[in-house]
C-alpha atoms as a PDB file:
ATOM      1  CA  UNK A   1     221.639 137.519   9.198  1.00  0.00           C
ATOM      2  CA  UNK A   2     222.312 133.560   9.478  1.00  0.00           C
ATOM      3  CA  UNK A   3     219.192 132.581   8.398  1.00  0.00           C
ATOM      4  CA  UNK A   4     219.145 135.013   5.420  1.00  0.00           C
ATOM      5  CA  UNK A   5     222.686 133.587   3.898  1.00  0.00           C
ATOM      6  CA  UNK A   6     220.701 130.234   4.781  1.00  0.00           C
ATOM      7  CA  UNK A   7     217.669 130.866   2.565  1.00  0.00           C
ATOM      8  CA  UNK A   8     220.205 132.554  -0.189  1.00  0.00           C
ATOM      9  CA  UNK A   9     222.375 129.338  -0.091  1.00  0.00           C
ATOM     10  CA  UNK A  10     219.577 127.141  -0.256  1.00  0.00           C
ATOM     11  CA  UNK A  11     218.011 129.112  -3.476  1.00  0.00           C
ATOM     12  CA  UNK A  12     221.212 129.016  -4.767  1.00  0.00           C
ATOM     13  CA  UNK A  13     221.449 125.504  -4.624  1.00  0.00           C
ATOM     14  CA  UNK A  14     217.574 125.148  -5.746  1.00  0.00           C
ATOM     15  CA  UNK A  15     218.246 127.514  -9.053  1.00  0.00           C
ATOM     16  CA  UNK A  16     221.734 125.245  -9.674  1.00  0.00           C
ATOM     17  CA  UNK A  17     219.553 122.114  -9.741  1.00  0.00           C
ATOM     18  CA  UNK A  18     216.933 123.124 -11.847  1.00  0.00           C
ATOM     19  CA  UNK A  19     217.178 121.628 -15.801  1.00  0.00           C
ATOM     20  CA  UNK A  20     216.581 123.367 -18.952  1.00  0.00           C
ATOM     21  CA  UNK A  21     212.829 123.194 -19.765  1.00  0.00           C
ATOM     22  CA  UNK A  22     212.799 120.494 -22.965  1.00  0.00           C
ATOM     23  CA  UNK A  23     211.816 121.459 -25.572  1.00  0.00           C
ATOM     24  CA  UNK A  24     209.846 119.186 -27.083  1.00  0.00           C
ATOM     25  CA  UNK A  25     206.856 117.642 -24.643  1.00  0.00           C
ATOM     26  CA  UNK A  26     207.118 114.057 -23.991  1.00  0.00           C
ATOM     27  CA  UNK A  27     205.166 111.641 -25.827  1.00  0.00           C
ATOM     28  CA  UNK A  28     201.248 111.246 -25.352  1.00  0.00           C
ATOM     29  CA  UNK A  29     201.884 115.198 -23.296  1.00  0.00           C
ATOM     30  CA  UNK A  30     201.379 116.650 -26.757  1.00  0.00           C
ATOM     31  CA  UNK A  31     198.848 119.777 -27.272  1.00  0.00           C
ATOM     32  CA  UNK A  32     196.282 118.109 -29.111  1.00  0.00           C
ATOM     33  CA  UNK A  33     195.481 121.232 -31.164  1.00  0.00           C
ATOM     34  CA  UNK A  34     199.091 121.789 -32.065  1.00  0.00           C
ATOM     35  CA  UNK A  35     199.019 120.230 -35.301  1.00  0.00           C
ATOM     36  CA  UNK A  36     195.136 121.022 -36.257  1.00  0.00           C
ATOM     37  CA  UNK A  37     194.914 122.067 -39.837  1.00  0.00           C
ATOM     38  CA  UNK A  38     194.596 126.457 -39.297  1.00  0.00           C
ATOM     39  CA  UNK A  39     190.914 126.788 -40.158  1.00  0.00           C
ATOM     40  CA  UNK A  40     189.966 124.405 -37.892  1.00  0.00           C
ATOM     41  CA  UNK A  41     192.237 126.417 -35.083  1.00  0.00           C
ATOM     42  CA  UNK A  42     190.062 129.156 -35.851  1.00  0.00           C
ATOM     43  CA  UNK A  43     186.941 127.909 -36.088  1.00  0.00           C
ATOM     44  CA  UNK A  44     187.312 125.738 -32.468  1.00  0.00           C
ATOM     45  CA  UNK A  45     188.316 129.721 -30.942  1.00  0.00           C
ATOM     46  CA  UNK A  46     185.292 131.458 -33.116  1.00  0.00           C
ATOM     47  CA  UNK A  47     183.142 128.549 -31.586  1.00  0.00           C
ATOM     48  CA  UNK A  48     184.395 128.159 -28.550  1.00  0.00           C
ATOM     49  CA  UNK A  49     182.371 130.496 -26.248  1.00  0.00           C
ATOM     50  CA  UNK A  50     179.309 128.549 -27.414  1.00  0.00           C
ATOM     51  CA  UNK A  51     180.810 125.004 -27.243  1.00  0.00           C
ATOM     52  CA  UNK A  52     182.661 124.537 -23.815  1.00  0.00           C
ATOM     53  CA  UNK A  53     181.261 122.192 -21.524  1.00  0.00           C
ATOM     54  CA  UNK A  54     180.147 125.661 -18.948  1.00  0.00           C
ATOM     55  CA  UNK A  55     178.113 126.881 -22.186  1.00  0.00           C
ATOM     56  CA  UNK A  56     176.830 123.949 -22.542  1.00  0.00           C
ATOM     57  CA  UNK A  57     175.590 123.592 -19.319  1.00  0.00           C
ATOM     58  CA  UNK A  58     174.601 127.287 -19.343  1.00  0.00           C
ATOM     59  CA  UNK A  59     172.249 127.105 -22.436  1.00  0.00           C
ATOM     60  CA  UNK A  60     169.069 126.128 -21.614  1.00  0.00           C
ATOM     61  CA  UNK A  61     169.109 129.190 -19.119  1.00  0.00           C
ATOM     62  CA  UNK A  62     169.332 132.187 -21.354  1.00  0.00           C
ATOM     63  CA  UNK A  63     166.731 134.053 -22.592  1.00  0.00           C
ATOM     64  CA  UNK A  64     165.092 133.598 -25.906  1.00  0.00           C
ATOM     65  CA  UNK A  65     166.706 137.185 -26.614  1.00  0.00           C
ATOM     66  CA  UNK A  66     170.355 136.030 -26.154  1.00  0.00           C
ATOM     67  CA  UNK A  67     169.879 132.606 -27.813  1.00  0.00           C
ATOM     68  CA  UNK A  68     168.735 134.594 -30.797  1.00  0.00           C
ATOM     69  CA  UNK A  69     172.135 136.497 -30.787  1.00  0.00           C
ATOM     70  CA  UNK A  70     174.080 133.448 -30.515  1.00  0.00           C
ATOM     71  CA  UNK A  71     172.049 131.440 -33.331  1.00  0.00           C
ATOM     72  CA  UNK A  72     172.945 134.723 -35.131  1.00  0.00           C
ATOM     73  CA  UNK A  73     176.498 134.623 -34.123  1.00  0.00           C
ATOM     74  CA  UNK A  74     177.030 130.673 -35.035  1.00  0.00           C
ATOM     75  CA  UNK A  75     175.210 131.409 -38.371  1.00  0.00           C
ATOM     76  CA  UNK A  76     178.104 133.899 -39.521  1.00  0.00           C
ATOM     77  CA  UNK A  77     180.418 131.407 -38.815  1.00  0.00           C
ATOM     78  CA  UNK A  78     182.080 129.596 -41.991  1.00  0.00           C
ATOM     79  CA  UNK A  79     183.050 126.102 -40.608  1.00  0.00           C
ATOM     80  CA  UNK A  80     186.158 124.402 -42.585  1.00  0.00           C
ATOM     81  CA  UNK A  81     184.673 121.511 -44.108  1.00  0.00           C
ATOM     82  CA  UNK A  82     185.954 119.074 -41.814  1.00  0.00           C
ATOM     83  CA  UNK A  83     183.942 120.834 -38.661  1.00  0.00           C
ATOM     84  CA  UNK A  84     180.730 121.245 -41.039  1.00  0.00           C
ATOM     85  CA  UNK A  85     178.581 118.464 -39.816  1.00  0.00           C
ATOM     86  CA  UNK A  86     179.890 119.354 -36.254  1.00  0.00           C
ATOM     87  CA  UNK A  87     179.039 122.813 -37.183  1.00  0.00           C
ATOM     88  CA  UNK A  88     175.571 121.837 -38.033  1.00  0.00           C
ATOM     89  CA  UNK A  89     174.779 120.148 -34.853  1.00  0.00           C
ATOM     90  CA  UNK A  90     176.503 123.238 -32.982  1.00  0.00           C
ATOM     91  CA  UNK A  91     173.342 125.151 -34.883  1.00  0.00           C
ATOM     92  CA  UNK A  92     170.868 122.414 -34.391  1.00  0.00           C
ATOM     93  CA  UNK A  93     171.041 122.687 -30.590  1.00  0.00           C
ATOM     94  CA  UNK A  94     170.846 126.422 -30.398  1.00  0.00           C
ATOM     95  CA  UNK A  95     168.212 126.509 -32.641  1.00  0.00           C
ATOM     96  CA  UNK A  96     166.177 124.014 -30.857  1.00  0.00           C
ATOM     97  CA  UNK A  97     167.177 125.266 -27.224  1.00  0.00           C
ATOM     98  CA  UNK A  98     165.852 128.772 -28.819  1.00  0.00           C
ATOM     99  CA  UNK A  99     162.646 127.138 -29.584  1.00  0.00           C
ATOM    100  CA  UNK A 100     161.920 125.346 -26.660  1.00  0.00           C
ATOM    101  CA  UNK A 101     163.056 128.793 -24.520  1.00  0.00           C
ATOM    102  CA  UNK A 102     160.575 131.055 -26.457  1.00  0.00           C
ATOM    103  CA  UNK A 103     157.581 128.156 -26.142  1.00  0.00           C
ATOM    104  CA  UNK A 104     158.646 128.923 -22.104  1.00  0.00           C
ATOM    105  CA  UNK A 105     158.453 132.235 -22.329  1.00  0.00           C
ATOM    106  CA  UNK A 106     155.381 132.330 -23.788  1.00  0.00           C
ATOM    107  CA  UNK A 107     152.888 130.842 -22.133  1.00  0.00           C
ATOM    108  CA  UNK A 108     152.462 128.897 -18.288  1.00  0.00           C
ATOM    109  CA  UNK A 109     150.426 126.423 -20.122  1.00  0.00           C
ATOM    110  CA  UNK A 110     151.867 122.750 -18.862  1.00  0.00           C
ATOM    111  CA  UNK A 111     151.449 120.846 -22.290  1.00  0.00           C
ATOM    112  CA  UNK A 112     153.277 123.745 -23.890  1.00  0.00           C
ATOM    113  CA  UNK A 113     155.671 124.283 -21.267  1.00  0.00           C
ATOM    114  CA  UNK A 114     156.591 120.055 -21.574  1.00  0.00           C
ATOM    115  CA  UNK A 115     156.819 121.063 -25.044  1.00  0.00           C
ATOM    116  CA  UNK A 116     159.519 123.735 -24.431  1.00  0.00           C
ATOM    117  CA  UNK A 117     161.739 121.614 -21.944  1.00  0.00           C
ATOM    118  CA  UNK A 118     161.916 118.394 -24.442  1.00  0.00           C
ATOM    119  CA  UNK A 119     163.570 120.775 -26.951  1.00  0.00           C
ATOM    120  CA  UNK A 120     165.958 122.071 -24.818  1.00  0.00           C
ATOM    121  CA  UNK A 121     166.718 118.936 -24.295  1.00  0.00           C
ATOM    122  CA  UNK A 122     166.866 117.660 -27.316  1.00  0.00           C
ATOM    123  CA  UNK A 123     168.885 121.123 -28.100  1.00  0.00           C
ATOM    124  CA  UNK A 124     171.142 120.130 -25.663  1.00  0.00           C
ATOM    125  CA  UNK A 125     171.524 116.365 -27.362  1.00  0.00           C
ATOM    126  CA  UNK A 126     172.876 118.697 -30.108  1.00  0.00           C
ATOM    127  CA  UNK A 127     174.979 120.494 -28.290  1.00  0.00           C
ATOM    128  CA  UNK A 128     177.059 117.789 -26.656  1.00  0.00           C
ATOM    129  CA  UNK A 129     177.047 115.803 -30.332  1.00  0.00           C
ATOM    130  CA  UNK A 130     178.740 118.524 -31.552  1.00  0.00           C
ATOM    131  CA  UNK A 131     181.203 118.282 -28.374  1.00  0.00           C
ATOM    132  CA  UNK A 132     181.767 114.485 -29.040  1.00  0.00           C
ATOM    133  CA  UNK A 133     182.122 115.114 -32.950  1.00  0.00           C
ATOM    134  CA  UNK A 134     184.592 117.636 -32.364  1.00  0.00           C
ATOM    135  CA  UNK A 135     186.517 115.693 -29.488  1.00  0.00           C
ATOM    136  CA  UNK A 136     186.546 112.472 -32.045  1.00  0.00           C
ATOM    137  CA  UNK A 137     188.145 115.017 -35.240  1.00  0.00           C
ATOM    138  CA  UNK A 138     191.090 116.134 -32.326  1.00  0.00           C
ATOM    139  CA  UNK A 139     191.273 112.616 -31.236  1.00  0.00           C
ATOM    140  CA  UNK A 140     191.490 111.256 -34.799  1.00  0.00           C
ATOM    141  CA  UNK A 141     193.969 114.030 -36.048  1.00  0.00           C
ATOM    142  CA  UNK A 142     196.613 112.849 -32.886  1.00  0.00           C
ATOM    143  CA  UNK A 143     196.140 109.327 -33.759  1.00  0.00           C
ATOM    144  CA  UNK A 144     197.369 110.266 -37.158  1.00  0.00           C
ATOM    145  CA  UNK A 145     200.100 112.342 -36.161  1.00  0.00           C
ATOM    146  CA  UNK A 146     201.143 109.661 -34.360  1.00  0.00           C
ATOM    147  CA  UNK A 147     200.388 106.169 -35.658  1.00  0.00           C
ATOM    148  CA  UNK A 148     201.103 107.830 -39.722  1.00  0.00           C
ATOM    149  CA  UNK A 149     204.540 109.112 -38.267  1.00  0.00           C
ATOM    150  CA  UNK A 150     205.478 112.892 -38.751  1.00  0.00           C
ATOM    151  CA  UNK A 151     205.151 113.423 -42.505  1.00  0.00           C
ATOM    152  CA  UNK A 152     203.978 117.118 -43.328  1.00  0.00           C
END
């Protein structure tokens, strides 16, 4: 019984000492895709499975099959025109990873199969261009937010 009016008075006191949450998140804690323009907020989720840093690293192992469903998937995709030239390098690498799976797939041949791995490579050069591109347009946007005050 004493120890449970113990633990009561002591969440008592823990729930009496706790502080509003602020609303507003201190400076440089900001969500940097807050204040991204809407089409770009929707592009970045429509992209997004394709475009983290696990996809990335996950690319060069599917199947010429499922790269052709995501090159298919990423080529329905309208980009906003600020995300086009990411966009493109977002195809780019697929397209090449695609091409240097199906030369793998296709033959055990080791000047072909070289062949296959330097475009996945160079698909996945792409694919982390478009990461740095992207990362740069957030960066950029918060900078301006910040540095060009609040105007909007």
């Amino acid at each position: 019984m004493i120890v449970a009016v113990a633990a009561t008075a002591a969440l008592l006191l823990l729930l009496a000492g706790c502080k509003a949450a602020p609303t507003s998140e201190p400076a440089g804690m900001q969500d940097p895709y807050a204040r991204l323009p809407d089409a770009v907020k929707v592009y970045l989720a429509q992209v997004q499975p394709f475009d983290s840093p696990q996809a990335i690293l996950e690319a060069r192992e599917h199947s010429a099959a499922s790269l052709r469903r995501i090159v298919f998937i990423l080529e329905a995709i309208v980009p906003p025109p600020e995300m086009k030239d990411a966009h493109d390098e977002l195809m780019a690498g697929y397209r090449f990873i695609l091409e240097g799976r199906e030369l793998l797939e296709s033959t055990h041949d080791n000047e072909v199969v070289a062949e296959g791995h330097f475009l996945a490579d160079w698909g996945t050069m792409h694919l982390r261009e478009h990461e740095r591109m992207v990362f740069e347009y957030i960066q950029n946007n918060l900078l301006e937010q910040t540095v060009g005050g609040e105007s909007h």
